[in-house]
PDB file of N, CA and C in Angstrom:
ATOM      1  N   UNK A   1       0.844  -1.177   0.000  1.00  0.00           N
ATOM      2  CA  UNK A   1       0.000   0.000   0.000  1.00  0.00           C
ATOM      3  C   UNK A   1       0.889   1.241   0.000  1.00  0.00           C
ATOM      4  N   UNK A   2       0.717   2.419  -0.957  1.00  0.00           N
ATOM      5  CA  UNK A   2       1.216   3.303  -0.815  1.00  0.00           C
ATOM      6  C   UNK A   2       1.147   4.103   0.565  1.00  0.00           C
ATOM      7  N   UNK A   3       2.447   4.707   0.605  1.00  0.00           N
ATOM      8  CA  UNK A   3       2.604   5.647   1.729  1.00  0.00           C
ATOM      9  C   UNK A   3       1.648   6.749   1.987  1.00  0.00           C
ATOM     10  N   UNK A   4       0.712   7.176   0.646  1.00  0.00           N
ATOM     11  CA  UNK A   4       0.151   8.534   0.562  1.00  0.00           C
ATOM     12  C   UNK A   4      -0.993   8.201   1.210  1.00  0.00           C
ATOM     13  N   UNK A   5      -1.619   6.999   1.607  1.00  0.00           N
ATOM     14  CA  UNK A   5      -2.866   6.615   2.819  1.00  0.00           C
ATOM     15  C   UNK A   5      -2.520   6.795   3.801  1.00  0.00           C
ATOM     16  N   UNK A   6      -1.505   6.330   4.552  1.00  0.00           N
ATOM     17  CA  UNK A   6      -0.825   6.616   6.008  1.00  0.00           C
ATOM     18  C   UNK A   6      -0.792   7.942   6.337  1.00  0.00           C
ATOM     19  N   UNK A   7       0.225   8.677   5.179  1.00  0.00           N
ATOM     20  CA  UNK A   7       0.341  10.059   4.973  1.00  0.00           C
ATOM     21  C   UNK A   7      -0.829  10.998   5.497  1.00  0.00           C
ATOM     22  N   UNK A   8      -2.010  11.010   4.581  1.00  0.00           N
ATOM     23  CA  UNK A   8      -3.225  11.828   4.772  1.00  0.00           C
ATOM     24  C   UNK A   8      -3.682  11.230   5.823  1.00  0.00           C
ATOM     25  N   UNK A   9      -4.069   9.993   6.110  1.00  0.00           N
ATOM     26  CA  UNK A   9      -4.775   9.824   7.056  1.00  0.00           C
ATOM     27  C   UNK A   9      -4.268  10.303   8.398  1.00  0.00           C
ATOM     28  N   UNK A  10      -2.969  10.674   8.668  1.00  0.00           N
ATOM     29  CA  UNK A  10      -2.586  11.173   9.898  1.00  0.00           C
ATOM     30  C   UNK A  10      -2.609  12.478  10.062  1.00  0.00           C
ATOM     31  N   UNK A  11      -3.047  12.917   8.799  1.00  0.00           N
ATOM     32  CA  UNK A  11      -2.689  14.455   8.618  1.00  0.00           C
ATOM     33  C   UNK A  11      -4.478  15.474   8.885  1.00  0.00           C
ATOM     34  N   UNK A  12      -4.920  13.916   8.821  1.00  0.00           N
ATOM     35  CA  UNK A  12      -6.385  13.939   8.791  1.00  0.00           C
ATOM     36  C   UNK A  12      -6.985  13.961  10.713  1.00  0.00           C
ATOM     37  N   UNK A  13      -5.961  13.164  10.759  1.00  0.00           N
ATOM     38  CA  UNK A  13      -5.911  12.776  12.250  1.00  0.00           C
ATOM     39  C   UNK A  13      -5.679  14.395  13.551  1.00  0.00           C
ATOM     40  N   UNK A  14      -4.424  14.684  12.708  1.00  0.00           N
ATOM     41  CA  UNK A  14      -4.244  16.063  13.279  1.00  0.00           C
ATOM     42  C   UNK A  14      -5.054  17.018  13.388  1.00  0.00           C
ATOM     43  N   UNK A  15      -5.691  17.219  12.476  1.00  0.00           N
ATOM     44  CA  UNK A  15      -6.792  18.243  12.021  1.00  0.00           C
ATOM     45  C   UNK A  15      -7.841  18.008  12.966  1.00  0.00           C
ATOM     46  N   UNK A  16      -8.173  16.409  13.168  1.00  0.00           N
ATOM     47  CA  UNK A  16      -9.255  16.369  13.763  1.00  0.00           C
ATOM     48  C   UNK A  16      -9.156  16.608  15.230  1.00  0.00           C
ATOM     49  N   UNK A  17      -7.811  16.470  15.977  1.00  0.00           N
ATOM     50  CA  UNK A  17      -7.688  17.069  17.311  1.00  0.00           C
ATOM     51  C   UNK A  17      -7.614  18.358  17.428  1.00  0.00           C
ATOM     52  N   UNK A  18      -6.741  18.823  15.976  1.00  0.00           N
ATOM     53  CA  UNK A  18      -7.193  20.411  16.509  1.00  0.00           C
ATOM     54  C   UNK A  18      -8.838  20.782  16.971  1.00  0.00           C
ATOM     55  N   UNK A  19      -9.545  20.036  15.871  1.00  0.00           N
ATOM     56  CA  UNK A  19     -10.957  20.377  15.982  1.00  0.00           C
ATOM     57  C   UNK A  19     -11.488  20.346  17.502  1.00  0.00           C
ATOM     58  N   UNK A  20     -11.490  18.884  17.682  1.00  0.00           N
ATOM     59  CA  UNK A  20     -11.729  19.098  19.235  1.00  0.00           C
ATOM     60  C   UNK A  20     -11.332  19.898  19.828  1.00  0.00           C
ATOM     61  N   UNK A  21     -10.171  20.206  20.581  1.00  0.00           N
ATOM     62  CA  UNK A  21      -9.388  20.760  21.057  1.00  0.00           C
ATOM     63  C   UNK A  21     -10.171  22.168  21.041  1.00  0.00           C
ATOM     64  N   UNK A  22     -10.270  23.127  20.085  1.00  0.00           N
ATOM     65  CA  UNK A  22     -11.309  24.078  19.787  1.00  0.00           C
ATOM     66  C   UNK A  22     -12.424  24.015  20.428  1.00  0.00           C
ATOM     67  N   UNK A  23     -13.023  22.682  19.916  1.00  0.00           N
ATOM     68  CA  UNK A  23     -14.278  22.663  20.574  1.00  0.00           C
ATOM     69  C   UNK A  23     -14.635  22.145  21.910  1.00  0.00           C
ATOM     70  N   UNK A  24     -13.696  21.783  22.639  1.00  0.00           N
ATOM     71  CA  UNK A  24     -13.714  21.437  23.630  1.00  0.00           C
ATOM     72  C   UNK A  24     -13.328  22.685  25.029  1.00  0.00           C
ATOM     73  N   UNK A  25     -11.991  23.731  24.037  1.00  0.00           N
ATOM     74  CA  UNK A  25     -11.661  24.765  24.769  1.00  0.00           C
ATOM     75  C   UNK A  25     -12.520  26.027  25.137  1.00  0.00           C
ATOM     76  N   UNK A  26     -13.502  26.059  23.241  1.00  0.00           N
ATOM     77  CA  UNK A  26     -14.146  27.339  23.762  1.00  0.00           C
ATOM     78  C   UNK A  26     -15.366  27.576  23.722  1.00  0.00           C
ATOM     79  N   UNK A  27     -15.929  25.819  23.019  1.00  0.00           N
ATOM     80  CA  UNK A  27     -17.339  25.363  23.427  1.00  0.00           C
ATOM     81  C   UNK A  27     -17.623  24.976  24.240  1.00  0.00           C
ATOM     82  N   UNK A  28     -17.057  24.796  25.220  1.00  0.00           N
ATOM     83  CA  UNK A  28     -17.386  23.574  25.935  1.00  0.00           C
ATOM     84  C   UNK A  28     -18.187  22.237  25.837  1.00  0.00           C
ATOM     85  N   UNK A  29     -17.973  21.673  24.575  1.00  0.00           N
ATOM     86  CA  UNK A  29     -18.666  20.665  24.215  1.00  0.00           C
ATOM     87  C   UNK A  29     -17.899  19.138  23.884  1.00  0.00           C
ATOM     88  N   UNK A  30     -18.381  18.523  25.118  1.00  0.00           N
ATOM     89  CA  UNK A  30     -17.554  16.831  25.065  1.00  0.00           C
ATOM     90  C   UNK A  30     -18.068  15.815  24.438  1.00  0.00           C
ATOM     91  N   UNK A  31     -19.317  16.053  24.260  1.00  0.00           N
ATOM     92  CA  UNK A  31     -19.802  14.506  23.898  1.00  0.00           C
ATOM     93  C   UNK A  31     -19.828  14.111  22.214  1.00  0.00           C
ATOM     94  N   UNK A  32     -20.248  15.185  21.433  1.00  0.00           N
ATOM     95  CA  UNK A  32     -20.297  14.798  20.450  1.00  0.00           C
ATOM     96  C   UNK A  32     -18.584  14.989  19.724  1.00  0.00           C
ATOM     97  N   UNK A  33     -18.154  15.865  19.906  1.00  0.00           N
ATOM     98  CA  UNK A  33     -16.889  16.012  19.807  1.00  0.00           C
ATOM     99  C   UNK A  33     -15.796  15.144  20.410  1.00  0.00           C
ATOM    100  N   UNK A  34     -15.998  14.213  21.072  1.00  0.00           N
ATOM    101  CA  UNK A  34     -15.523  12.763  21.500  1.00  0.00           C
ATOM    102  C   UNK A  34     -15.891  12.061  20.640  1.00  0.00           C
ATOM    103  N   UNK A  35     -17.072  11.804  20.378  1.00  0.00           N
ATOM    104  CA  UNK A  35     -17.170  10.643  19.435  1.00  0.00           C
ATOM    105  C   UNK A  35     -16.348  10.637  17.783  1.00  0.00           C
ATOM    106  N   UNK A  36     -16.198  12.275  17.445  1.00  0.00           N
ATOM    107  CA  UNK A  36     -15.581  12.835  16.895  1.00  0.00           C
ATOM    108  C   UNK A  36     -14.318  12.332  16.444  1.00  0.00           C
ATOM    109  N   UNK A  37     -13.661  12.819  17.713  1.00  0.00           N
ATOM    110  CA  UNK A  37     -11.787  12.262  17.957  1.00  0.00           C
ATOM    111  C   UNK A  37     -11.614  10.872  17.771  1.00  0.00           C
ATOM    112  N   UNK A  38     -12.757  10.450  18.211  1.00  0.00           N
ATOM    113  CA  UNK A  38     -12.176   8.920  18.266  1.00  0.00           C
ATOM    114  C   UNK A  38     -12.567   7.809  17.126  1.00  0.00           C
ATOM    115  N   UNK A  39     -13.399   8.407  16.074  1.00  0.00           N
ATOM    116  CA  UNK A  39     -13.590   7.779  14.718  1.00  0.00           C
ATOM    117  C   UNK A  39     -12.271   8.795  14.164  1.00  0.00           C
ATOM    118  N   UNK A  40     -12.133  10.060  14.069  1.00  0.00           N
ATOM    119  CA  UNK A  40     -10.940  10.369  13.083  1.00  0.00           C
ATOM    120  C   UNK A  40      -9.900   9.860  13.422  1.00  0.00           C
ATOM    121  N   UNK A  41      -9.395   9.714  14.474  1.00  0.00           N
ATOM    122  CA  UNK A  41      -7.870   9.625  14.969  1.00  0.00           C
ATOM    123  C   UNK A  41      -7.790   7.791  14.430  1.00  0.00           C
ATOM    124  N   UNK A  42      -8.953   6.664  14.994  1.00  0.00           N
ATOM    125  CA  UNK A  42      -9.020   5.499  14.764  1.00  0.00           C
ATOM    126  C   UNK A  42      -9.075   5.214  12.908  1.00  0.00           C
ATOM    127  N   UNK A  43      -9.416   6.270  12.126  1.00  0.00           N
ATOM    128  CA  UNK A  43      -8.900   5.983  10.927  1.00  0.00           C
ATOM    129  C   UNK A  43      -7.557   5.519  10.101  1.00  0.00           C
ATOM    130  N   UNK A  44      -6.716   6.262  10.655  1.00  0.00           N
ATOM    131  CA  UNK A  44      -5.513   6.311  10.262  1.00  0.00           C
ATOM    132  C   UNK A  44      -4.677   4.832  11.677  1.00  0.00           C
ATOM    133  N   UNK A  45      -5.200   5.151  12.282  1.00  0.00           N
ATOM    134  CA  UNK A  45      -4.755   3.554  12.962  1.00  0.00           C
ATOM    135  C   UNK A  45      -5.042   2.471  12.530  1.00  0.00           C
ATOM    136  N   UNK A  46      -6.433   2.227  11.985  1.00  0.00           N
ATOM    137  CA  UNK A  46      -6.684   1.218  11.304  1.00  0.00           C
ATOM    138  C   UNK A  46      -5.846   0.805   9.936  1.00  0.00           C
ATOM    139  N   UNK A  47      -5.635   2.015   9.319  1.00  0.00           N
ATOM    140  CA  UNK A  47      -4.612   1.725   8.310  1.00  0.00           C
ATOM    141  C   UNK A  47      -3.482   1.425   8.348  1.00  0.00           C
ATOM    142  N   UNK A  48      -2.496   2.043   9.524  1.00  0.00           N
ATOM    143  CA  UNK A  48      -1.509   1.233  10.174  1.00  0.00           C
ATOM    144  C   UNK A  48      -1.467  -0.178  10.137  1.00  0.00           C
ATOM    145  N   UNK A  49      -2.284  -0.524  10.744  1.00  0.00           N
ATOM    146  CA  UNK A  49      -2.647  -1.908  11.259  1.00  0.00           C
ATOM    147  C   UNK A  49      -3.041  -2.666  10.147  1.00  0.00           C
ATOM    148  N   UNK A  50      -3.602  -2.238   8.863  1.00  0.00           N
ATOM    149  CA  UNK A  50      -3.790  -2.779   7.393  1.00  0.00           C
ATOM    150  C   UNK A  50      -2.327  -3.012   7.085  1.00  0.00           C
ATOM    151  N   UNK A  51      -1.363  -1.991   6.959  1.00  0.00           N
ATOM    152  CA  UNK A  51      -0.152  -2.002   6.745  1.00  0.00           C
ATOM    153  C   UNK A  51       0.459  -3.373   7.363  1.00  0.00           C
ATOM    154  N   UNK A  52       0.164  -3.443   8.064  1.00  0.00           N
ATOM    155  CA  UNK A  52       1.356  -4.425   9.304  1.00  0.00           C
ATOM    156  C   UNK A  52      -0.269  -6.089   9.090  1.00  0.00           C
ATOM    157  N   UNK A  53      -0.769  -5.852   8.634  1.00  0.00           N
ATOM    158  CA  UNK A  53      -1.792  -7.364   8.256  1.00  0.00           C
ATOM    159  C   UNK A  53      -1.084  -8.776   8.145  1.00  0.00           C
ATOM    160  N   UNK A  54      -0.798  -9.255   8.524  1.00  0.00           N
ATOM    161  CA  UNK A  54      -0.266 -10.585   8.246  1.00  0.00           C
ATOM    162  C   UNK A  54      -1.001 -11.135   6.853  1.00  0.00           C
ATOM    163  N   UNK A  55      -2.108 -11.224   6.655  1.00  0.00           N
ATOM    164  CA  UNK A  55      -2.578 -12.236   6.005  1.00  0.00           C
ATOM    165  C   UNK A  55      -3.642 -11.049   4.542  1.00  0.00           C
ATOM    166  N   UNK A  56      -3.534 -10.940   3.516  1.00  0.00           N
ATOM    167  CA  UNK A  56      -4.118 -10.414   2.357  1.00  0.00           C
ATOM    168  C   UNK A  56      -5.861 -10.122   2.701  1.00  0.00           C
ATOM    169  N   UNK A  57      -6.436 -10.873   3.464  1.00  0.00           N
ATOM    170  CA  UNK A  57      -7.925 -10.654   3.811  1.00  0.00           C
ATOM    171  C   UNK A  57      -7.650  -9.942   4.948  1.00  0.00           C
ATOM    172  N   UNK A  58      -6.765 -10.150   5.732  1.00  0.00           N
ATOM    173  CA  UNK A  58      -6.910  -8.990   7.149  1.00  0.00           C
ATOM    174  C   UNK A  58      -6.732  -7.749   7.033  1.00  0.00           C
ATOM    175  N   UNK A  59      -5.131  -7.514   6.026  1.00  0.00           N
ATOM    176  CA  UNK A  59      -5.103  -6.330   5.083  1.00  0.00           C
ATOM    177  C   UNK A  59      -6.647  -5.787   4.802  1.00  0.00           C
ATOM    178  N   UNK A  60      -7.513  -6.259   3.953  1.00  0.00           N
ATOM    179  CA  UNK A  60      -8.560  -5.452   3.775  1.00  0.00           C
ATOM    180  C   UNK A  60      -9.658  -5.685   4.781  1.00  0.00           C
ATOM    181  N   UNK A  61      -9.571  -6.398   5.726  1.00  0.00           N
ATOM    182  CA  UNK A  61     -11.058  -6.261   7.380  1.00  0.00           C
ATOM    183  C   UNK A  61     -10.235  -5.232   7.608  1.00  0.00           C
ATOM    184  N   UNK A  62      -8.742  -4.513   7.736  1.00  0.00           N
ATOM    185  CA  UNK A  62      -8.373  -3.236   8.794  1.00  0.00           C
ATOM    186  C   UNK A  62      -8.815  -2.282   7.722  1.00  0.00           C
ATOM    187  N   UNK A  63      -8.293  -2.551   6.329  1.00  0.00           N
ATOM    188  CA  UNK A  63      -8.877  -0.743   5.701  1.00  0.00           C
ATOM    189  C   UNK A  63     -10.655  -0.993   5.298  1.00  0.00           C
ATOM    190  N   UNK A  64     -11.468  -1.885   5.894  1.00  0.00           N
ATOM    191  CA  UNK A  64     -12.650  -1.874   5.450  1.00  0.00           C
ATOM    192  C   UNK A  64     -13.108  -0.902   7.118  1.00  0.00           C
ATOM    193  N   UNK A  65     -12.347  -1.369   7.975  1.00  0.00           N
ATOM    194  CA  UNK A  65     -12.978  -0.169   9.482  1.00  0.00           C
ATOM    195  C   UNK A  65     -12.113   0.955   9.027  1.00  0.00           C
ATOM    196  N   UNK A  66     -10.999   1.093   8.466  1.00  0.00           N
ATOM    197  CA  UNK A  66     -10.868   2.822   8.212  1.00  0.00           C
ATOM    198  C   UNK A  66     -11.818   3.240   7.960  1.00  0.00           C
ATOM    199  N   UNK A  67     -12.119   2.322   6.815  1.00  0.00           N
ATOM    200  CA  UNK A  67     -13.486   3.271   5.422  1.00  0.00           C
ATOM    201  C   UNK A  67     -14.449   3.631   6.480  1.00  0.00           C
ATOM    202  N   UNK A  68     -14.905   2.774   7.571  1.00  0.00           N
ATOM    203  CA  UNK A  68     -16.343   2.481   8.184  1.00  0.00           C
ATOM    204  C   UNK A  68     -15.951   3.829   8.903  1.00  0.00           C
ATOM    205  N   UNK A  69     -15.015   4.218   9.688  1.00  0.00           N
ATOM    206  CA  UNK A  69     -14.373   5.403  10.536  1.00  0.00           C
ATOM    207  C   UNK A  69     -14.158   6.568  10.139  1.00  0.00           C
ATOM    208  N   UNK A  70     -13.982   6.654   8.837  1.00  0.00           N
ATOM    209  CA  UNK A  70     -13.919   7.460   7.907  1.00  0.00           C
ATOM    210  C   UNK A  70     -15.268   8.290   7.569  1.00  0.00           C
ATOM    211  N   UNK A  71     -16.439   6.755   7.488  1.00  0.00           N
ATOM    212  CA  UNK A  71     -17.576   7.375   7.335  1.00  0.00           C
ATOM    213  C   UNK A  71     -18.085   8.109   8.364  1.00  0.00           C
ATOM    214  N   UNK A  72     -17.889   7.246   9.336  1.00  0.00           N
ATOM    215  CA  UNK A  72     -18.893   7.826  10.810  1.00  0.00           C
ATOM    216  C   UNK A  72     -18.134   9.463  11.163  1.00  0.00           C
ATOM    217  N   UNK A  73     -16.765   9.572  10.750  1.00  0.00           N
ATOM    218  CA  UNK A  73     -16.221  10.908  11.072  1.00  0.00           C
ATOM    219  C   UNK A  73     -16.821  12.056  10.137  1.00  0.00           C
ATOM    220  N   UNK A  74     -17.182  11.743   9.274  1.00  0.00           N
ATOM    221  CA  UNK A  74     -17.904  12.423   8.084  1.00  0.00           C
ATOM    222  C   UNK A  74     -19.079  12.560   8.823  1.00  0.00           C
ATOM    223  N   UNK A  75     -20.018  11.948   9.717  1.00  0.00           N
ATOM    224  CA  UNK A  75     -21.560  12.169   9.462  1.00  0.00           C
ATOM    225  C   UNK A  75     -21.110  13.245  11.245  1.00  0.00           C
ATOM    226  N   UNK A  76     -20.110  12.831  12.039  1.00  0.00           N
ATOM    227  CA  UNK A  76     -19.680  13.769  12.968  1.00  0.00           C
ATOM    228  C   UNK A  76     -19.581  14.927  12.812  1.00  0.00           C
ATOM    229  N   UNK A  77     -18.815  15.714  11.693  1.00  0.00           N
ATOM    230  CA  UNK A  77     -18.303  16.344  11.266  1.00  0.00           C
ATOM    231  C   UNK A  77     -20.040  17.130  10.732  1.00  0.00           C
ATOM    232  N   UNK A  78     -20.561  16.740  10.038  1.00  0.00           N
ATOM    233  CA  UNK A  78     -21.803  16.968   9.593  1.00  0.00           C
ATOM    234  C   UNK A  78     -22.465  17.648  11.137  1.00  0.00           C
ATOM    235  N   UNK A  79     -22.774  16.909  11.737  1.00  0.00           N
ATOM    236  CA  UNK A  79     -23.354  17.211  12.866  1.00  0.00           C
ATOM    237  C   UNK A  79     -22.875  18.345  13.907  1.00  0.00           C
ATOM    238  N   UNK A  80     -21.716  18.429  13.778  1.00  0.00           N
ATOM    239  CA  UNK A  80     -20.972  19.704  14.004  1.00  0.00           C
ATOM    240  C   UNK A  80     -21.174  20.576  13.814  1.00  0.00           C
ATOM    241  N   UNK A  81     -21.284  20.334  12.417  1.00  0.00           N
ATOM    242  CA  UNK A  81     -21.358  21.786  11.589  1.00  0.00           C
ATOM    243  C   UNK A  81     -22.970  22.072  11.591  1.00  0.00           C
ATOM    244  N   UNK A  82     -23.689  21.345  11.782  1.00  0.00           N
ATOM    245  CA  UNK A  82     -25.032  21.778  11.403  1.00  0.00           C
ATOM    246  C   UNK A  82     -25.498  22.203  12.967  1.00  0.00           C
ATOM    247  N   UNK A  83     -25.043  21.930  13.751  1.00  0.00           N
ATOM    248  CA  UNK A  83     -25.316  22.258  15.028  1.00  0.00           C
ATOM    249  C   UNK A  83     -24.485  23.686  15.175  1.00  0.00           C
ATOM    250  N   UNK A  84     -23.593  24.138  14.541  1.00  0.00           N
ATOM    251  CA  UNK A  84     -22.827  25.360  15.138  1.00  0.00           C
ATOM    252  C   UNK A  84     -21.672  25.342  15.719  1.00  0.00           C
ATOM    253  N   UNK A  85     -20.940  23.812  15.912  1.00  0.00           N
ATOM    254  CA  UNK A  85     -20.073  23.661  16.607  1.00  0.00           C
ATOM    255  C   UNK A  85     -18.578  24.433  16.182  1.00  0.00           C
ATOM    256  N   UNK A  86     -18.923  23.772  14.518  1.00  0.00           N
ATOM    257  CA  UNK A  86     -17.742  24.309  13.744  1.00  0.00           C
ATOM    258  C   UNK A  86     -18.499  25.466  12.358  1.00  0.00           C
ATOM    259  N   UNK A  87     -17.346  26.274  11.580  1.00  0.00           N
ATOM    260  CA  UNK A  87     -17.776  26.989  10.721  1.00  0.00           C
ATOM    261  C   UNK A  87     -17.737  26.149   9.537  1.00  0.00           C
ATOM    262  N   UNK A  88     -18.291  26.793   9.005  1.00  0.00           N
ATOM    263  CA  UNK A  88     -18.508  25.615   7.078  1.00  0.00           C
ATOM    264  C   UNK A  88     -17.648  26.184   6.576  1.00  0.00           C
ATOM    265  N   UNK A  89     -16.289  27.129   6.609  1.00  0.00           N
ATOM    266  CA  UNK A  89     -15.275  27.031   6.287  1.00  0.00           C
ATOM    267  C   UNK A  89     -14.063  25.459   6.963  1.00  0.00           C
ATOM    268  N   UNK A  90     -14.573  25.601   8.750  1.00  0.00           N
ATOM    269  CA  UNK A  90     -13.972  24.152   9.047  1.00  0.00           C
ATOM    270  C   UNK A  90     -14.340  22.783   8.680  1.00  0.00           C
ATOM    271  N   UNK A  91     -15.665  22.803   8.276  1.00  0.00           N
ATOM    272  CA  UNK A  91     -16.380  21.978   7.824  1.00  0.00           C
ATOM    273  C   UNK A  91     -15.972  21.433   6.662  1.00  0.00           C
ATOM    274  N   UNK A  92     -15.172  22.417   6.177  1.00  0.00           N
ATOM    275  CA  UNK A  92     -15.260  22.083   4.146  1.00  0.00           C
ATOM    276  C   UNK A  92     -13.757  21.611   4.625  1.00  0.00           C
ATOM    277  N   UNK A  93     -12.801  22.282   4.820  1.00  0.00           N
ATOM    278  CA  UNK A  93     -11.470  21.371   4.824  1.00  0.00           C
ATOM    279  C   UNK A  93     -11.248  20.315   5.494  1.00  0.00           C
ATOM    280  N   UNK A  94     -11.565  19.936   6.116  1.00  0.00           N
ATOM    281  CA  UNK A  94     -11.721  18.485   6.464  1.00  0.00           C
ATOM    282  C   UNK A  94     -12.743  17.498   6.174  1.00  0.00           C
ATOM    283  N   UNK A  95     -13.755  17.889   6.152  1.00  0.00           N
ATOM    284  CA  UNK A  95     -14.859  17.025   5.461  1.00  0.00           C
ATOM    285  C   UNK A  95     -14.146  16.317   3.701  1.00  0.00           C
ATOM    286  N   UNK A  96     -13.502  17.451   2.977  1.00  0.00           N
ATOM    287  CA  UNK A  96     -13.170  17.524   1.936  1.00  0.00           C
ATOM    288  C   UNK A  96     -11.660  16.145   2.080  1.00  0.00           C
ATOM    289  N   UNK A  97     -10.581  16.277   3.077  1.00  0.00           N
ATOM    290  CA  UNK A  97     -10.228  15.308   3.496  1.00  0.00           C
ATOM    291  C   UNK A  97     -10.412  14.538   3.657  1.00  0.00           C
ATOM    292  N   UNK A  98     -11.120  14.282   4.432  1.00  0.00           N
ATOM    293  CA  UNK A  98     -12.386  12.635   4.775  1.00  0.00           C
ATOM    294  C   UNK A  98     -12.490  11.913   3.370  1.00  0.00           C
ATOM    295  N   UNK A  99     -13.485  12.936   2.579  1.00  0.00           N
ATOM    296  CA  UNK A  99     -13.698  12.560   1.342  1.00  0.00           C
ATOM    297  C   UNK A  99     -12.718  11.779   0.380  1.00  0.00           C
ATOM    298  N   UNK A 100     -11.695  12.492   0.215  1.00  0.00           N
ATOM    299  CA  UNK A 100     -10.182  12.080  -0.210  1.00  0.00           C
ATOM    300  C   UNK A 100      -9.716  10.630   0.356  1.00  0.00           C
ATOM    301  N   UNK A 101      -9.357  10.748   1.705  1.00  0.00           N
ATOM    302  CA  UNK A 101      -8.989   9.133   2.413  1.00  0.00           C
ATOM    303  C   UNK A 101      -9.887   8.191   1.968  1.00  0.00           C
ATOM    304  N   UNK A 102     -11.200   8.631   2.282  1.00  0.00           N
ATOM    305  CA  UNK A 102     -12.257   7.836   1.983  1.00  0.00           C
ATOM    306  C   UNK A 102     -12.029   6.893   0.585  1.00  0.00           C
ATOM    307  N   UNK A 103     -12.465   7.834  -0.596  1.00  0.00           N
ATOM    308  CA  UNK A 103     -11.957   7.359  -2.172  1.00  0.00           C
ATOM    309  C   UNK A 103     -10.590   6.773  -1.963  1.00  0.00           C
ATOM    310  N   UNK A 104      -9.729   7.049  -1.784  1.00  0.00           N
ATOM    311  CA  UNK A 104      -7.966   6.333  -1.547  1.00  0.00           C
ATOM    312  C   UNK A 104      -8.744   4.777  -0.805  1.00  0.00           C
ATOM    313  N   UNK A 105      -9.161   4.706   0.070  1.00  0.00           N
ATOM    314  CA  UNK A 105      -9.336   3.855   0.937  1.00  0.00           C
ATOM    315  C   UNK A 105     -10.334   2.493   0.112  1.00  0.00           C
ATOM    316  N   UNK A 106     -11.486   3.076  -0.147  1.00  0.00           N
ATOM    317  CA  UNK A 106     -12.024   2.339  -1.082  1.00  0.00           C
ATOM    318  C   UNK A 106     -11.784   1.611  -2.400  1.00  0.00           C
ATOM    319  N   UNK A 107     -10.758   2.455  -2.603  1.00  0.00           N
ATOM    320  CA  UNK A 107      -9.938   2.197  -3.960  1.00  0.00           C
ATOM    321  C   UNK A 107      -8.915   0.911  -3.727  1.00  0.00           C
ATOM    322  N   UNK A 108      -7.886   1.166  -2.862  1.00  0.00           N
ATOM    323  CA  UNK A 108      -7.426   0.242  -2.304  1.00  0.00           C
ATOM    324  C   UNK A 108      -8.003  -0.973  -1.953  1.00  0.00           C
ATOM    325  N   UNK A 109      -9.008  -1.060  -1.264  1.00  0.00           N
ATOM    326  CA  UNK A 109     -10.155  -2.842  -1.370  1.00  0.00           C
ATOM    327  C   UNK A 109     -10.464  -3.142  -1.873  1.00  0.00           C
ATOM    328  N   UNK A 110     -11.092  -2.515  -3.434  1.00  0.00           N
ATOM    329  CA  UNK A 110     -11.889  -2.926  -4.284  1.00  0.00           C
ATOM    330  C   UNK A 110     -10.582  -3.632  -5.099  1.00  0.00           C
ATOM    331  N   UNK A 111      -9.403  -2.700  -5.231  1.00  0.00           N
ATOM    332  CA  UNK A 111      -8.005  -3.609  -5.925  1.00  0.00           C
ATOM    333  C   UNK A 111      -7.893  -4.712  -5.198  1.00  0.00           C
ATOM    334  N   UNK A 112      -7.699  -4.566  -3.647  1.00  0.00           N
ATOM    335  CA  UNK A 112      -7.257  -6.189  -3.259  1.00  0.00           C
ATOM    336  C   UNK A 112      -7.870  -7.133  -3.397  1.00  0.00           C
ATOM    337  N   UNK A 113      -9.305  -6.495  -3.605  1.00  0.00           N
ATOM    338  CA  UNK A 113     -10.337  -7.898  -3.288  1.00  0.00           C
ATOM    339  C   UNK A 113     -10.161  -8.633  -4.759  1.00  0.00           C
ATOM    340  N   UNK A 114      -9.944  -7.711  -5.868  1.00  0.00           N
ATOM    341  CA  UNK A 114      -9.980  -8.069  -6.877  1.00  0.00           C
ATOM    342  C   UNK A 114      -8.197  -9.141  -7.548  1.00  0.00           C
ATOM    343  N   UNK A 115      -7.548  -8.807  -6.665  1.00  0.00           N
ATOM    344  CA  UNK A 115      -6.301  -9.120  -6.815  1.00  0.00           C
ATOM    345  C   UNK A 115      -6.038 -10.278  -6.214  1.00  0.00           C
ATOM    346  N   UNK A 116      -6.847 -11.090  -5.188  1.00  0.00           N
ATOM    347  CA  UNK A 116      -7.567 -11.902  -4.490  1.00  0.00           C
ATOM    348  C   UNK A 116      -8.058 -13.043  -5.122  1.00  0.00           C
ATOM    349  N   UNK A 117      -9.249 -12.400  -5.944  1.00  0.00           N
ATOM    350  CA  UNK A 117     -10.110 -13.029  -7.282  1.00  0.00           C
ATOM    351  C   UNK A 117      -9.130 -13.618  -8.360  1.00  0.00           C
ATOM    352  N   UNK A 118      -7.945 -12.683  -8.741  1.00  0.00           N
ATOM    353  CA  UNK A 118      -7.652 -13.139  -9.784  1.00  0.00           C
ATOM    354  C   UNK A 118      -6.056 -13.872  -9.395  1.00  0.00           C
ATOM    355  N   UNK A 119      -5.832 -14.401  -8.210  1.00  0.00           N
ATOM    356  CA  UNK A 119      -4.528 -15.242  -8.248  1.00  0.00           C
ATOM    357  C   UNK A 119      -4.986 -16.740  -8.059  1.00  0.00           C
TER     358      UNK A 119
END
């Protein structure tokens, strides 16, 4: 797997603590913004852990929970923003990220599974 999944996804990761961090400092808001941190940050771990797979099907069960983490950080992120938490300027650069890992991520399973199929 290319480096450029690891790459974004941590970069994705960062972003998303700043977010909290924000919203935790000058919203005072924990709960949804927890659930938050802990689907973005668990994205890019899961891909780690795809990386380091022993076995070609485990490889894709770890980047099939990125994708799943990926999603749920997306509908967070949504909820954020539609609540006021964050601005739809913060909304758009990272959501827009998400989006990105997301496609990379998907892209990547649909090759293995298929690479799978055809050995």
């Amino acid at each position: 797997m290319s480096n450029i999944v690891k790459d974004k996804s941590f970069l994705l990761a960062i972003k998303g603590v700043k977010i909290y961090k924000k919203i935790t400092e000058s919203k005072h808001e924990y709960i949804l913004s927890k659930q938050f941190v802990r689907s973005i940050t668990s994205v890019g771990a899961n891909i780690r852990e795809a990386v380091n797979g022993q076995t070609k099907p485990d490889f894709i069960y770890k980047l099939s929970i990125a994708q799943k983490e990926c999603d749920e950080s997306m509908y967070w992120l949504e909820l954020l923003q539609a609540t006021d938490y964050i601005s739809k300027d913060e909304f758009l650069e990272i959501y827009n990220d998400c989006e990105e890992v997301l496609k990379i991520t998907k892209s990547i399973i649909i090759t293995s599974k298929n690479n799978i199929k055809n050995s």
